[in-house]
Every structure is written in structure tokens, then in C-alpha cells.
C-alpha atoms as a PDB file:
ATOM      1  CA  UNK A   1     122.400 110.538  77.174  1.00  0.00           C
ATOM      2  CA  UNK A   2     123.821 110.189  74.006  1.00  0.00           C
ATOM      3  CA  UNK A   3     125.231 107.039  72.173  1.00  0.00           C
ATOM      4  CA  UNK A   4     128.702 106.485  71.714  1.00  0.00           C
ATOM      5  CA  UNK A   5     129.874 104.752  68.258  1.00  0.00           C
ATOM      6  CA  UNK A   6     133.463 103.794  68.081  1.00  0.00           C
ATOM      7  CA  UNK A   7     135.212 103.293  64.033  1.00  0.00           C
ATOM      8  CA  UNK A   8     136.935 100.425  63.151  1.00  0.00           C
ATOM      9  CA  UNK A   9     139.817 102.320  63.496  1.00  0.00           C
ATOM     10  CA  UNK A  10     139.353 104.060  66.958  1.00  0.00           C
ATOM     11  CA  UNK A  11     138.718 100.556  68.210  1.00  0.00           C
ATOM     12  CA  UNK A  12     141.964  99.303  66.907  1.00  0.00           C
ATOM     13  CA  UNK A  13     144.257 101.655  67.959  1.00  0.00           C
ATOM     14  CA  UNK A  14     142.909 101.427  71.316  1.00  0.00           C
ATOM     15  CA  UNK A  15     143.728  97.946  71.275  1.00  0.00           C
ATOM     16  CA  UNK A  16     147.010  98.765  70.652  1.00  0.00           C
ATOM     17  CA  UNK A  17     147.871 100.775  73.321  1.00  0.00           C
ATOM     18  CA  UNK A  18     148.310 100.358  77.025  1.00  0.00           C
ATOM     19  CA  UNK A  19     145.030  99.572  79.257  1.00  0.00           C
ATOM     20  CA  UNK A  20     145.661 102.584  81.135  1.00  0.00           C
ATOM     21  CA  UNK A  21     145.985 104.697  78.303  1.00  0.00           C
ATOM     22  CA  UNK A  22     142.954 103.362  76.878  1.00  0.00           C
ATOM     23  CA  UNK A  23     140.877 103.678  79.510  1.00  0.00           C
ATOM     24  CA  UNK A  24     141.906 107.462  80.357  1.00  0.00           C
ATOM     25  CA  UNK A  25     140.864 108.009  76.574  1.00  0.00           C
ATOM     26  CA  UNK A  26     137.413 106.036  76.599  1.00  0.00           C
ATOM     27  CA  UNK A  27     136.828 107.369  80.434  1.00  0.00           C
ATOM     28  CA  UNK A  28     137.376 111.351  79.012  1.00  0.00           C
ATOM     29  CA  UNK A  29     134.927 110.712  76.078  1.00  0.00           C
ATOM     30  CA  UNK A  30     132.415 109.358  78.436  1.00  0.00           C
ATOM     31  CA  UNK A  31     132.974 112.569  80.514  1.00  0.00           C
ATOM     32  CA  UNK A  32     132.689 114.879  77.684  1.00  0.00           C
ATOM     33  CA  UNK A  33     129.163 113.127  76.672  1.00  0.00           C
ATOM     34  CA  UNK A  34     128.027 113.530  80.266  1.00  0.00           C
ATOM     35  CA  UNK A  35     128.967 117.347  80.460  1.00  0.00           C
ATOM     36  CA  UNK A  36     130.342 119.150  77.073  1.00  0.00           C
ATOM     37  CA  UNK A  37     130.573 122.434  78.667  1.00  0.00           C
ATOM     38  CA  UNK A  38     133.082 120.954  80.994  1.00  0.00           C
ATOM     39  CA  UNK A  39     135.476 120.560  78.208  1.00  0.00           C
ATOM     40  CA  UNK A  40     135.153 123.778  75.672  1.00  0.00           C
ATOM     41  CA  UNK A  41     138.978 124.520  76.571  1.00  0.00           C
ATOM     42  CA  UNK A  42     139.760 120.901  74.905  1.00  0.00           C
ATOM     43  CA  UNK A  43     136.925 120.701  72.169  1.00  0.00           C
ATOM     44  CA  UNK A  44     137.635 122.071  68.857  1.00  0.00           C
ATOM     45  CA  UNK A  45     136.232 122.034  65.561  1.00  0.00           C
ATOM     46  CA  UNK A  46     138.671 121.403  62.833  1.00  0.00           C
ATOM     47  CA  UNK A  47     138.886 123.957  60.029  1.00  0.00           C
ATOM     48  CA  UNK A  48     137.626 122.451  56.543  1.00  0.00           C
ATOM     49  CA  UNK A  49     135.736 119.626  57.975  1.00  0.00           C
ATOM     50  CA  UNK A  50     132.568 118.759  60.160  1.00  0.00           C
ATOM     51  CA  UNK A  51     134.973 117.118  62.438  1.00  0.00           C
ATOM     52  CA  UNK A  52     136.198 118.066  66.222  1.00  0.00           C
ATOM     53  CA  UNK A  53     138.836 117.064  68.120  1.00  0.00           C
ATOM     54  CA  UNK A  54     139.020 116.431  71.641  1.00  0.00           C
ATOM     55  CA  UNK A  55     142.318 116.542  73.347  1.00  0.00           C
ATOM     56  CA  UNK A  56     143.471 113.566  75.908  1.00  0.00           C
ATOM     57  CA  UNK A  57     147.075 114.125  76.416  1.00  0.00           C
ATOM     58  CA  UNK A  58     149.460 113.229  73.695  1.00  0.00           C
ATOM     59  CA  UNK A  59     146.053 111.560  71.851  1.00  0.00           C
ATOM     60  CA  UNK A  60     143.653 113.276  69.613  1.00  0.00           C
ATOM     61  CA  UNK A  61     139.757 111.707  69.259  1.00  0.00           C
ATOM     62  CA  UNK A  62     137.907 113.003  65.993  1.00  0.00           C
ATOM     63  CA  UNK A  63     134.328 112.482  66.371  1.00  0.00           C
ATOM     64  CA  UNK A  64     131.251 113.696  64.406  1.00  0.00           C
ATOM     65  CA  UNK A  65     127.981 114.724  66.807  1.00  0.00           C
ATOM     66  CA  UNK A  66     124.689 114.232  65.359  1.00  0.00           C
ATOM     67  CA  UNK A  67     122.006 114.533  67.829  1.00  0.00           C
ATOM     68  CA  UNK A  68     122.239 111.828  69.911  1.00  0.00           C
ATOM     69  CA  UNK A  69     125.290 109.747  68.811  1.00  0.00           C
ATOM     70  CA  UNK A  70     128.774 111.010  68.669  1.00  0.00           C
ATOM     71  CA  UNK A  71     130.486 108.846  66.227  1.00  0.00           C
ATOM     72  CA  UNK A  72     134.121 108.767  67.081  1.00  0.00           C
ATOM     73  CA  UNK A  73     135.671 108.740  63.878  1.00  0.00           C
ATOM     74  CA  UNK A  74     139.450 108.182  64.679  1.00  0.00           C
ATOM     75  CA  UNK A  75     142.019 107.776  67.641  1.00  0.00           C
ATOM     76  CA  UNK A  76     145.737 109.098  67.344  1.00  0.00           C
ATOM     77  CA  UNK A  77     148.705 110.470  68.083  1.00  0.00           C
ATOM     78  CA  UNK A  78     148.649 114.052  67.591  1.00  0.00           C
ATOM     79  CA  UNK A  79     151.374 114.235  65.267  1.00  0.00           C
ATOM     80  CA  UNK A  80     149.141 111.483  63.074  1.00  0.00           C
ATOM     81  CA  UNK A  81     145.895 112.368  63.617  1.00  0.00           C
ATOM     82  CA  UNK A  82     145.042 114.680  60.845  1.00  0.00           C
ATOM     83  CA  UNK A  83     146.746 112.800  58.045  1.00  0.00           C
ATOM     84  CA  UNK A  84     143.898 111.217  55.607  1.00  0.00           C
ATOM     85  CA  UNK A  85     140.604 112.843  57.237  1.00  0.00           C
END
């Protein structure tokens, strides 16, 4: 199983939003973790960085996977997401 790390920045913004919301973003990490090949229709990797994106609805998580850890790297909106990575 692999270790989830959560930025500063992820944590925040997921703070900020509803508890519902929240949770159905922190629940579909936790999925894609426990089966990646589940997701390959809403796992991408970005162009021009070592970054993918998974898709929750309206949200986008950036994370980073290095063996064992997938360091989310930032939480958004998709419209605001890719500004300043």
C-alpha cells in the first residue's frame, strides 16, 4: 500500500470546501492508490511536467508517484489548477 502525502496547499483548500466535497476527493485518491488501473480513463500525465492529474468532478488533484508515496502536490478547481505548477 502506498503512502499518501498531502501539500500544504492540498490540505488547505480542502479545508475550505464542503465536508462532502472533501471527502469524495480524499475517498477517490484513496481508491486510486488501492487500484490505479481502475482509473486510467481519469489519470493523466500533464505535458511538460512529472506531474498527473486525477479528475474528481469539477476538482483536479496533481500528485507526483515515487514508489511508494504519492505526494499530492495541489487541489483545485479545474479552471485554477494549472496556474503556477
Amino acid at each position: 500500500m502506498k503512502t499518501i502525502l498531502y501539500s500544504k496547499q492540498a490540505l488547505k483548500f480542502l479545508e475550505k470546501i464542503t465536508i462532502a466535497e472533501a471527502y469524495r476527493i480524499v475517498n477517490k485518491v484513496e481508491q486510486y492508490v488501492k487500484n490505479p488501473s481502475e482509473f486510467k480513463n481519469q489519470v493523466k500525465e500533464l505535458k511538460g511536467s512529472p506531474f498527473y492529474r486525477l479528475r474528481v468532478g469539477n476538482y483536479r488533484v496533481v500528485f507526483d508517484e515515487n514508489g511508494t508515496i504519492l505526494n499530492i502536490i495541489k487541489i483545485d478547481n479545474r479552471g485554477n489548477v494549472y496556474k503556477e505548477l
